[in-house]
PDB file of N, CA and C in Angstrom:
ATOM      1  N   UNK A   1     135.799  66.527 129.673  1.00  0.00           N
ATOM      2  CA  UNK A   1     135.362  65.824 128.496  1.00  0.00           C
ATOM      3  C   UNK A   1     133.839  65.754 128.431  1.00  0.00           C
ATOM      4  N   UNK A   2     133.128  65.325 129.813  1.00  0.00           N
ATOM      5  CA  UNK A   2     131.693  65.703 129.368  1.00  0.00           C
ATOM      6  C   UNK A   2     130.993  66.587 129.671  1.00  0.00           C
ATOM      7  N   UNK A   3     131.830  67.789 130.008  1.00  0.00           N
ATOM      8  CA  UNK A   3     131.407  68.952 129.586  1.00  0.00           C
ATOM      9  C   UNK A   3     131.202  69.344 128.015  1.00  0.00           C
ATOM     10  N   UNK A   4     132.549  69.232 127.807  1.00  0.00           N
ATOM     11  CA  UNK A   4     132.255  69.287 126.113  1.00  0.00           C
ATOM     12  C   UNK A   4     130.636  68.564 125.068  1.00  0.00           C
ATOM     13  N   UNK A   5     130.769  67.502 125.431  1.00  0.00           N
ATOM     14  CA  UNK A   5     129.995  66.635 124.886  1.00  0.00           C
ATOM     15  C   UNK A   5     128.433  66.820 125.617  1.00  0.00           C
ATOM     16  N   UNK A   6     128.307  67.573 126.471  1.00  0.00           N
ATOM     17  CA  UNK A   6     127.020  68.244 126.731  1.00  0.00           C
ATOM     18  C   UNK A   6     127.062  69.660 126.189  1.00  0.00           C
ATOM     19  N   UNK A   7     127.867  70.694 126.054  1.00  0.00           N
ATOM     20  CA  UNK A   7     127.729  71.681 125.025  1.00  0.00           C
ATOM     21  C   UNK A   7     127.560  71.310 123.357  1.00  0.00           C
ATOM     22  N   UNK A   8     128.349  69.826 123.391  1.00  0.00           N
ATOM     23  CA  UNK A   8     128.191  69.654 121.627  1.00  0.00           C
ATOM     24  C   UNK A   8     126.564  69.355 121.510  1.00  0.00           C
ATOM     25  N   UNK A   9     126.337  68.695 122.561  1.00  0.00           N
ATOM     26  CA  UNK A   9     124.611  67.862 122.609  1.00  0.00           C
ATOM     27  C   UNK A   9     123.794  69.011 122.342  1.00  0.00           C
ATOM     28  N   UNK A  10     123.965  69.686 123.278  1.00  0.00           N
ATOM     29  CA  UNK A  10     122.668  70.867 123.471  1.00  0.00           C
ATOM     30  C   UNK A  10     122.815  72.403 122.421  1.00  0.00           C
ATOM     31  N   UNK A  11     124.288  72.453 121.650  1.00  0.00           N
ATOM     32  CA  UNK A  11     124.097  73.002 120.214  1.00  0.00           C
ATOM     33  C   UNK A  11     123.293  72.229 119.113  1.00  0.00           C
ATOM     34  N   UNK A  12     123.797  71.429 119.081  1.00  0.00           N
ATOM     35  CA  UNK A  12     122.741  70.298 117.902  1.00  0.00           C
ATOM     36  C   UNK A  12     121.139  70.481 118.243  1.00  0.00           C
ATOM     37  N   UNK A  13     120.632  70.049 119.346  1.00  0.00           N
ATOM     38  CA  UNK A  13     119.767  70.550 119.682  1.00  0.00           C
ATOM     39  C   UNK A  13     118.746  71.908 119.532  1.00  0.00           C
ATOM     40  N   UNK A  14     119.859  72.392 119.609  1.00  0.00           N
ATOM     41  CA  UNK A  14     119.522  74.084 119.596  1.00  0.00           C
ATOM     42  C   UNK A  14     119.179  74.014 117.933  1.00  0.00           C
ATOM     43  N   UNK A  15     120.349  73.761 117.054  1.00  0.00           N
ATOM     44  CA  UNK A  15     119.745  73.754 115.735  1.00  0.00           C
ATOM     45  C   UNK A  15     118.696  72.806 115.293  1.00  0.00           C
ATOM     46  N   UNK A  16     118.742  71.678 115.797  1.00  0.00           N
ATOM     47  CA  UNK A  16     117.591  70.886 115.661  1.00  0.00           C
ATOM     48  C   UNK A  16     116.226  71.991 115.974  1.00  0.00           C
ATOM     49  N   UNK A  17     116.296  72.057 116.816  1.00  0.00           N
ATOM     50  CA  UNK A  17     114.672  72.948 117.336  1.00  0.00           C
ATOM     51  C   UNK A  17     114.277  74.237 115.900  1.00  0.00           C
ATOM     52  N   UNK A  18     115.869  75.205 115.584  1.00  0.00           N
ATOM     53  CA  UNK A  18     115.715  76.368 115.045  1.00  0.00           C
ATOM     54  C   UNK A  18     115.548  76.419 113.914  1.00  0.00           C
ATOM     55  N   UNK A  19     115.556  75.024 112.904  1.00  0.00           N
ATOM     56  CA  UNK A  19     115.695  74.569 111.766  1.00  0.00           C
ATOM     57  C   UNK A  19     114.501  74.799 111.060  1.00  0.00           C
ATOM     58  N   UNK A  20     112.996  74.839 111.436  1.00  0.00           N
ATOM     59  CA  UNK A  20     111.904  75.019 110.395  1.00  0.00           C
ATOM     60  C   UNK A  20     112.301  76.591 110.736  1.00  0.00           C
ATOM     61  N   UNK A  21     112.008  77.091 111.866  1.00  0.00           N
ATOM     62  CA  UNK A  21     111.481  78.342 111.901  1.00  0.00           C
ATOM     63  C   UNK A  21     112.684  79.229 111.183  1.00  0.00           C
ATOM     64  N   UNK A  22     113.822  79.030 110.756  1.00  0.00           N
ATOM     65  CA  UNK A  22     114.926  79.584 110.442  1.00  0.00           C
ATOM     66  C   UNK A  22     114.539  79.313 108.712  1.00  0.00           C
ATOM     67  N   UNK A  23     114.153  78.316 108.756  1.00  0.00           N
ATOM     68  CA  UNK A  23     113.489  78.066 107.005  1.00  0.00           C
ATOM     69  C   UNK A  23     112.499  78.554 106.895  1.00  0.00           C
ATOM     70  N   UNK A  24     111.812  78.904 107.479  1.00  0.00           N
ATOM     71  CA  UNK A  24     110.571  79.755 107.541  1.00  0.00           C
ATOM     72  C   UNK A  24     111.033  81.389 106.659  1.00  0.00           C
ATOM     73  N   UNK A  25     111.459  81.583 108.292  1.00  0.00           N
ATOM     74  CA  UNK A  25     112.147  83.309 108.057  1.00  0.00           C
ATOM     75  C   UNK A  25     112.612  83.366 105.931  1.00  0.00           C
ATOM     76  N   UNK A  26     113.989  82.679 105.990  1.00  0.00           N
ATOM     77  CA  UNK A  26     114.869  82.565 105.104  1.00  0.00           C
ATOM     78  C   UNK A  26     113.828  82.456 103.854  1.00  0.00           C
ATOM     79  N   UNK A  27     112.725  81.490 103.796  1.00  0.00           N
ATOM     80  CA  UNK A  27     111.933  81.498 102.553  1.00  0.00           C
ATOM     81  C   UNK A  27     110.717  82.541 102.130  1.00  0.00           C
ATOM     82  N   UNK A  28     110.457  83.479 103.421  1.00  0.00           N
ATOM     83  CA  UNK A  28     109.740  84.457 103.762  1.00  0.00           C
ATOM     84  C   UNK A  28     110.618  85.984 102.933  1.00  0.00           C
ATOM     85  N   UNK A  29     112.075  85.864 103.571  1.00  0.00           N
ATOM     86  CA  UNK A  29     112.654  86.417 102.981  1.00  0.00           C
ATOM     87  C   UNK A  29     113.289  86.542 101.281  1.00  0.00           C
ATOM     88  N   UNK A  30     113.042  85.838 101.244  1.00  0.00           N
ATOM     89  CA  UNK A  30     113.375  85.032  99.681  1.00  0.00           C
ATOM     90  C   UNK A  30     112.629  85.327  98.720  1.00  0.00           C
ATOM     91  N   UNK A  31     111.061  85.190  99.418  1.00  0.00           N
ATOM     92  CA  UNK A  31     109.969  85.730  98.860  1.00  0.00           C
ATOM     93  C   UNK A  31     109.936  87.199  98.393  1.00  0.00           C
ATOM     94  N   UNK A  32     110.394  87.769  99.553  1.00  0.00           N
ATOM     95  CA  UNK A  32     109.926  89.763  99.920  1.00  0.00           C
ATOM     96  C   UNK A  32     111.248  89.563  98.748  1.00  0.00           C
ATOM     97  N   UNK A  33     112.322  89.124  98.897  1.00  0.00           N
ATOM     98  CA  UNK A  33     113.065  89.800  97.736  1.00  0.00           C
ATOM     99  C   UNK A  33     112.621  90.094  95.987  1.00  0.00           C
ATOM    100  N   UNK A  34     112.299  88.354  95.905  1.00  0.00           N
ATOM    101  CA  UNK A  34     112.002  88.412  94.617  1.00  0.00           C
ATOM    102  C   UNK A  34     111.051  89.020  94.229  1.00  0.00           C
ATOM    103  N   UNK A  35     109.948  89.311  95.056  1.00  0.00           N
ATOM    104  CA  UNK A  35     108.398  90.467  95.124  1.00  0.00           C
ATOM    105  C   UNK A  35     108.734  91.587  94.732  1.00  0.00           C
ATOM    106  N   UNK A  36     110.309  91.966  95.799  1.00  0.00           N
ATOM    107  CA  UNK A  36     110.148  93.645  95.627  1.00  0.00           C
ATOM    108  C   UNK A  36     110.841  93.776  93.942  1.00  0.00           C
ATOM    109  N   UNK A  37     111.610  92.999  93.700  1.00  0.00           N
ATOM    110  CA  UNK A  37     112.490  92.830  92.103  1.00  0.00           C
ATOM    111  C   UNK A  37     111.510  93.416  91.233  1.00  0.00           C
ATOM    112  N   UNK A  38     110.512  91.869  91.148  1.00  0.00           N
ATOM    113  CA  UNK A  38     109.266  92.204  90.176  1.00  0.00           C
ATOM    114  C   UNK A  38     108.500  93.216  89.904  1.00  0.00           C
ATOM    115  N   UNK A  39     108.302  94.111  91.492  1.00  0.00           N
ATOM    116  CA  UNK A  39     107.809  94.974  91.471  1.00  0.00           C
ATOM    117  C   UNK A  39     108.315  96.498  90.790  1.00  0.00           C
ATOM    118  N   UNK A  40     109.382  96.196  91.282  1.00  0.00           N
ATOM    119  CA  UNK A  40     110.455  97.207  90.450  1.00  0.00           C
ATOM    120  C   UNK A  40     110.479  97.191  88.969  1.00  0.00           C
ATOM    121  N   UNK A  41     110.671  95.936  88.504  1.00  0.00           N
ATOM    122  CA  UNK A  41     110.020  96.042  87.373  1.00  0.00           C
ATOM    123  C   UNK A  41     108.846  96.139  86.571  1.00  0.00           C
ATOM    124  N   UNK A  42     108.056  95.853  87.166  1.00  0.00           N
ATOM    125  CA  UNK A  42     106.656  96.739  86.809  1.00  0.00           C
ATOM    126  C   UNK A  42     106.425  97.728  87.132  1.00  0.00           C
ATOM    127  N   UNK A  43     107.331  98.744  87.715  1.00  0.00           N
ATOM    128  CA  UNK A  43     107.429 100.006  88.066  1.00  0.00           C
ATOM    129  C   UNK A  43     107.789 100.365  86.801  1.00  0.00           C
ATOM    130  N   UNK A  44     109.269 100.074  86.506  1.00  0.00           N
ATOM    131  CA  UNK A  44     109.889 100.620  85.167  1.00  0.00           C
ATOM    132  C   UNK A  44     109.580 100.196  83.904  1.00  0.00           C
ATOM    133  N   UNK A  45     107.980  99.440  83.877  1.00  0.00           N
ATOM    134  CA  UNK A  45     107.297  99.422  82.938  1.00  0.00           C
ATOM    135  C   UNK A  45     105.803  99.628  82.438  1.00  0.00           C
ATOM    136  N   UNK A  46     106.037 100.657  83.885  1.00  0.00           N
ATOM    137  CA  UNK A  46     104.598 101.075  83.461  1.00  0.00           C
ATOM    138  C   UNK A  46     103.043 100.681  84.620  1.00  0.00           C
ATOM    139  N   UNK A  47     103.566  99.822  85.395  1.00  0.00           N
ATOM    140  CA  UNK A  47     102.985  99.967  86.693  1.00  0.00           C
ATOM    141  C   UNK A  47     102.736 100.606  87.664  1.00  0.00           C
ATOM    142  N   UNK A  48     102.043 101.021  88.498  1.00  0.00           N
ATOM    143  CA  UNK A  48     102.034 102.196  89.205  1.00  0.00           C
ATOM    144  C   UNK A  48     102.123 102.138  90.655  1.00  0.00           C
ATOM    145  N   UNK A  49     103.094 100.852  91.070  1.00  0.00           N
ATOM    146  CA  UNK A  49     102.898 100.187  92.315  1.00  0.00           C
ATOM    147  C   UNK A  49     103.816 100.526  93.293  1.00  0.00           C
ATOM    148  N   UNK A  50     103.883 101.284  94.108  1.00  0.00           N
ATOM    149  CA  UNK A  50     104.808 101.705  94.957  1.00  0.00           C
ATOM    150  C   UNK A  50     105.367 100.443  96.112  1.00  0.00           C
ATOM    151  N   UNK A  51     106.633 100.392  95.612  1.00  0.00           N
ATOM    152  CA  UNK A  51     107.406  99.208  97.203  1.00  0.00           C
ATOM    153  C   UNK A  51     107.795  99.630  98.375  1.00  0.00           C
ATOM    154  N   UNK A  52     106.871  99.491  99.240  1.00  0.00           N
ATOM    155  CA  UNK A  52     106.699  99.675 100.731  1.00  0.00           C
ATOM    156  C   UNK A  52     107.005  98.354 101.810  1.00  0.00           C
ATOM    157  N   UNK A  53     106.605  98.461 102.742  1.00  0.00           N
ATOM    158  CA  UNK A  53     106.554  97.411 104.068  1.00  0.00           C
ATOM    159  C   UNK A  53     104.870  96.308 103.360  1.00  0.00           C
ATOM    160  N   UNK A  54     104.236  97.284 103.069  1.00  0.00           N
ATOM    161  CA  UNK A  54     102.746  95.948 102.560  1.00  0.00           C
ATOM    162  C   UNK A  54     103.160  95.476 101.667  1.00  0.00           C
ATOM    163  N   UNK A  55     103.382  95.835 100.781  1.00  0.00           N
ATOM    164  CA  UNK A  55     103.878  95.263  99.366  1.00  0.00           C
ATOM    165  C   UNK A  55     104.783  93.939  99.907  1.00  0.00           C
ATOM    166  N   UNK A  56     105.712  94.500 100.157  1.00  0.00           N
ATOM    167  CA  UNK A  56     106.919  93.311 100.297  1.00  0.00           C
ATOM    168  C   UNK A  56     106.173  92.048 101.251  1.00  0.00           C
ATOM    169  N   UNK A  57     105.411  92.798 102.199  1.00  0.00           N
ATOM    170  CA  UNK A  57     104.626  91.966 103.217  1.00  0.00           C
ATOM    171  C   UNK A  57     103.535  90.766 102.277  1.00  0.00           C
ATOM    172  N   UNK A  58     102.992  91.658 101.357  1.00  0.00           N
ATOM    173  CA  UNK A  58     101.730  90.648 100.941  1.00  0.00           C
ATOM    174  C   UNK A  58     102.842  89.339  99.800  1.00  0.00           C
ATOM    175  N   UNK A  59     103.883  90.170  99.226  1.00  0.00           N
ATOM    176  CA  UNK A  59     104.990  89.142  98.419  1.00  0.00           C
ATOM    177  C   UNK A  59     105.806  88.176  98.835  1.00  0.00           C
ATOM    178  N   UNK A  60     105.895  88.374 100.112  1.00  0.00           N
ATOM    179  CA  UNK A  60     106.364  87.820 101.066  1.00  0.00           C
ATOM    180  C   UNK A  60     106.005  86.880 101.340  1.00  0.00           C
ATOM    181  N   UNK A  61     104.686  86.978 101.911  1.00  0.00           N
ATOM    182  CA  UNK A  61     103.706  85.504 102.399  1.00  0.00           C
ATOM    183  C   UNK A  61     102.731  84.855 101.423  1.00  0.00           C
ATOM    184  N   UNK A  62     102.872  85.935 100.084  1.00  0.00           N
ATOM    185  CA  UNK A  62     102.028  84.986  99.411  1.00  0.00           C
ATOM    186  C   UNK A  62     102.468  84.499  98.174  1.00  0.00           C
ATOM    187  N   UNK A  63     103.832  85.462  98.141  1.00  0.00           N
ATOM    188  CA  UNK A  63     104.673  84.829  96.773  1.00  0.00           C
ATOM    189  C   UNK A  63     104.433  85.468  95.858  1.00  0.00           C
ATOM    190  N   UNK A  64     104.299  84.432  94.522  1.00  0.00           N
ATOM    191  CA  UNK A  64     104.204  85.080  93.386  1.00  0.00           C
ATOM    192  C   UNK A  64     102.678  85.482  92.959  1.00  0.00           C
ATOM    193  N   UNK A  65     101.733  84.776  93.566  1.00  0.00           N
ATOM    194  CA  UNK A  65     100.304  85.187  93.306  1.00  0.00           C
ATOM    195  C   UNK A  65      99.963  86.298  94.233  1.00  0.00           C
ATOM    196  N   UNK A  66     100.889  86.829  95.036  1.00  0.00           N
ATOM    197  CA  UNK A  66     100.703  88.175  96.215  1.00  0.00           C
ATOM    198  C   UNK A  66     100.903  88.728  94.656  1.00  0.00           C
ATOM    199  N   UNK A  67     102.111  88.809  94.451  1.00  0.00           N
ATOM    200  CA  UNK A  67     102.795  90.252  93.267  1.00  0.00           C
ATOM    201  C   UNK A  67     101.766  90.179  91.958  1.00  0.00           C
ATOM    202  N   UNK A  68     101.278  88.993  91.689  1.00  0.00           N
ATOM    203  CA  UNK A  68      99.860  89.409  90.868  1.00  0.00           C
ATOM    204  C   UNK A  68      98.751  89.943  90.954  1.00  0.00           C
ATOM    205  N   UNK A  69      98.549  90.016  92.451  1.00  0.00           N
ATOM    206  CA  UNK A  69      97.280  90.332  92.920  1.00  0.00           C
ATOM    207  C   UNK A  69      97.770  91.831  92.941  1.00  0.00           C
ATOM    208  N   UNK A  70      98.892  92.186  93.811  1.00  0.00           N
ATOM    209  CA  UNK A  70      99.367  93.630  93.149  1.00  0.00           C
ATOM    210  C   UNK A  70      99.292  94.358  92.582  1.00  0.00           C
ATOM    211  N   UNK A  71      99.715  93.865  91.685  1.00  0.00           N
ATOM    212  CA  UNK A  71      99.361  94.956  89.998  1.00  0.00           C
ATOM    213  C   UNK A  71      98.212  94.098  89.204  1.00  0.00           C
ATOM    214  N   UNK A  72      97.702  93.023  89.752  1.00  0.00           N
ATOM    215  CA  UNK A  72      96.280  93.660  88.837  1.00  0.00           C
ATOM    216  C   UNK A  72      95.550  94.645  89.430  1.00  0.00           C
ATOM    217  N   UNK A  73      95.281  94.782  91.152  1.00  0.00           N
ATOM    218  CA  UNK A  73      94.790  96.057  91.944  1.00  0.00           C
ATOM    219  C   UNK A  73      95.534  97.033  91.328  1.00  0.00           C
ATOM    220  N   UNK A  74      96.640  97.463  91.116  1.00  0.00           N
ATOM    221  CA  UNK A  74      97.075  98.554  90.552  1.00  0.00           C
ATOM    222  C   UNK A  74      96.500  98.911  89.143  1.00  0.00           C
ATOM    223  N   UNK A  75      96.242  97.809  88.116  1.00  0.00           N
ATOM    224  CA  UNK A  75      95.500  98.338  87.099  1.00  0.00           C
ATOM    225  C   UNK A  75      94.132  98.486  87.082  1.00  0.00           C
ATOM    226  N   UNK A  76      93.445  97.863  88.072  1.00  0.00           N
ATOM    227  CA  UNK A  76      92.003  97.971  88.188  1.00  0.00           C
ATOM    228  C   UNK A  76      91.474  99.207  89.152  1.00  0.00           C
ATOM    229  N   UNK A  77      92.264  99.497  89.904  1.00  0.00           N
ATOM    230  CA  UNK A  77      91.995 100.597  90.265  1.00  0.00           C
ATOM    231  C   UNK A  77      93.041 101.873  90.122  1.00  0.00           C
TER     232      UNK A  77
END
């Protein structure tokens, strides 16, 4: 019995600890998705922005003002 109840302890735990950095990842990811979307669509309208590992990277961590900064570099240069 307190075996159990030291495996239940030290799972909770475990998620206790993994909980920002797992929200981290997950909203990081969340980001690169909706980045690469947008990007796609400013592809198929006329943007000239290729979706790679940077791309998704800079959309990723910087969101929606990464994917602006994007394609305004894409139209300014």
């Amino acid at each position: 019995m307190s075996a159990t109840l030291l495996v239940v302890s030290l799972g909770i735990l475990l998620l206790v600890a993994l909980a920002k950095p797992l929200r981290l990842l997950l909203r990081f990811a969340l980001s690169a998705g909706i980045g690469g979307v947008l990007l796609y669509l400013g592809s198929s309208l006329g943007l000239s922005v290729g979706i790679n590992a940077w791309t998704l990277l800079v959309s990723g961590v910087l969101g929606l003002p990464g994917v602006a900064g994007i394609a305004a570099l894409s139209i300014l240069l």
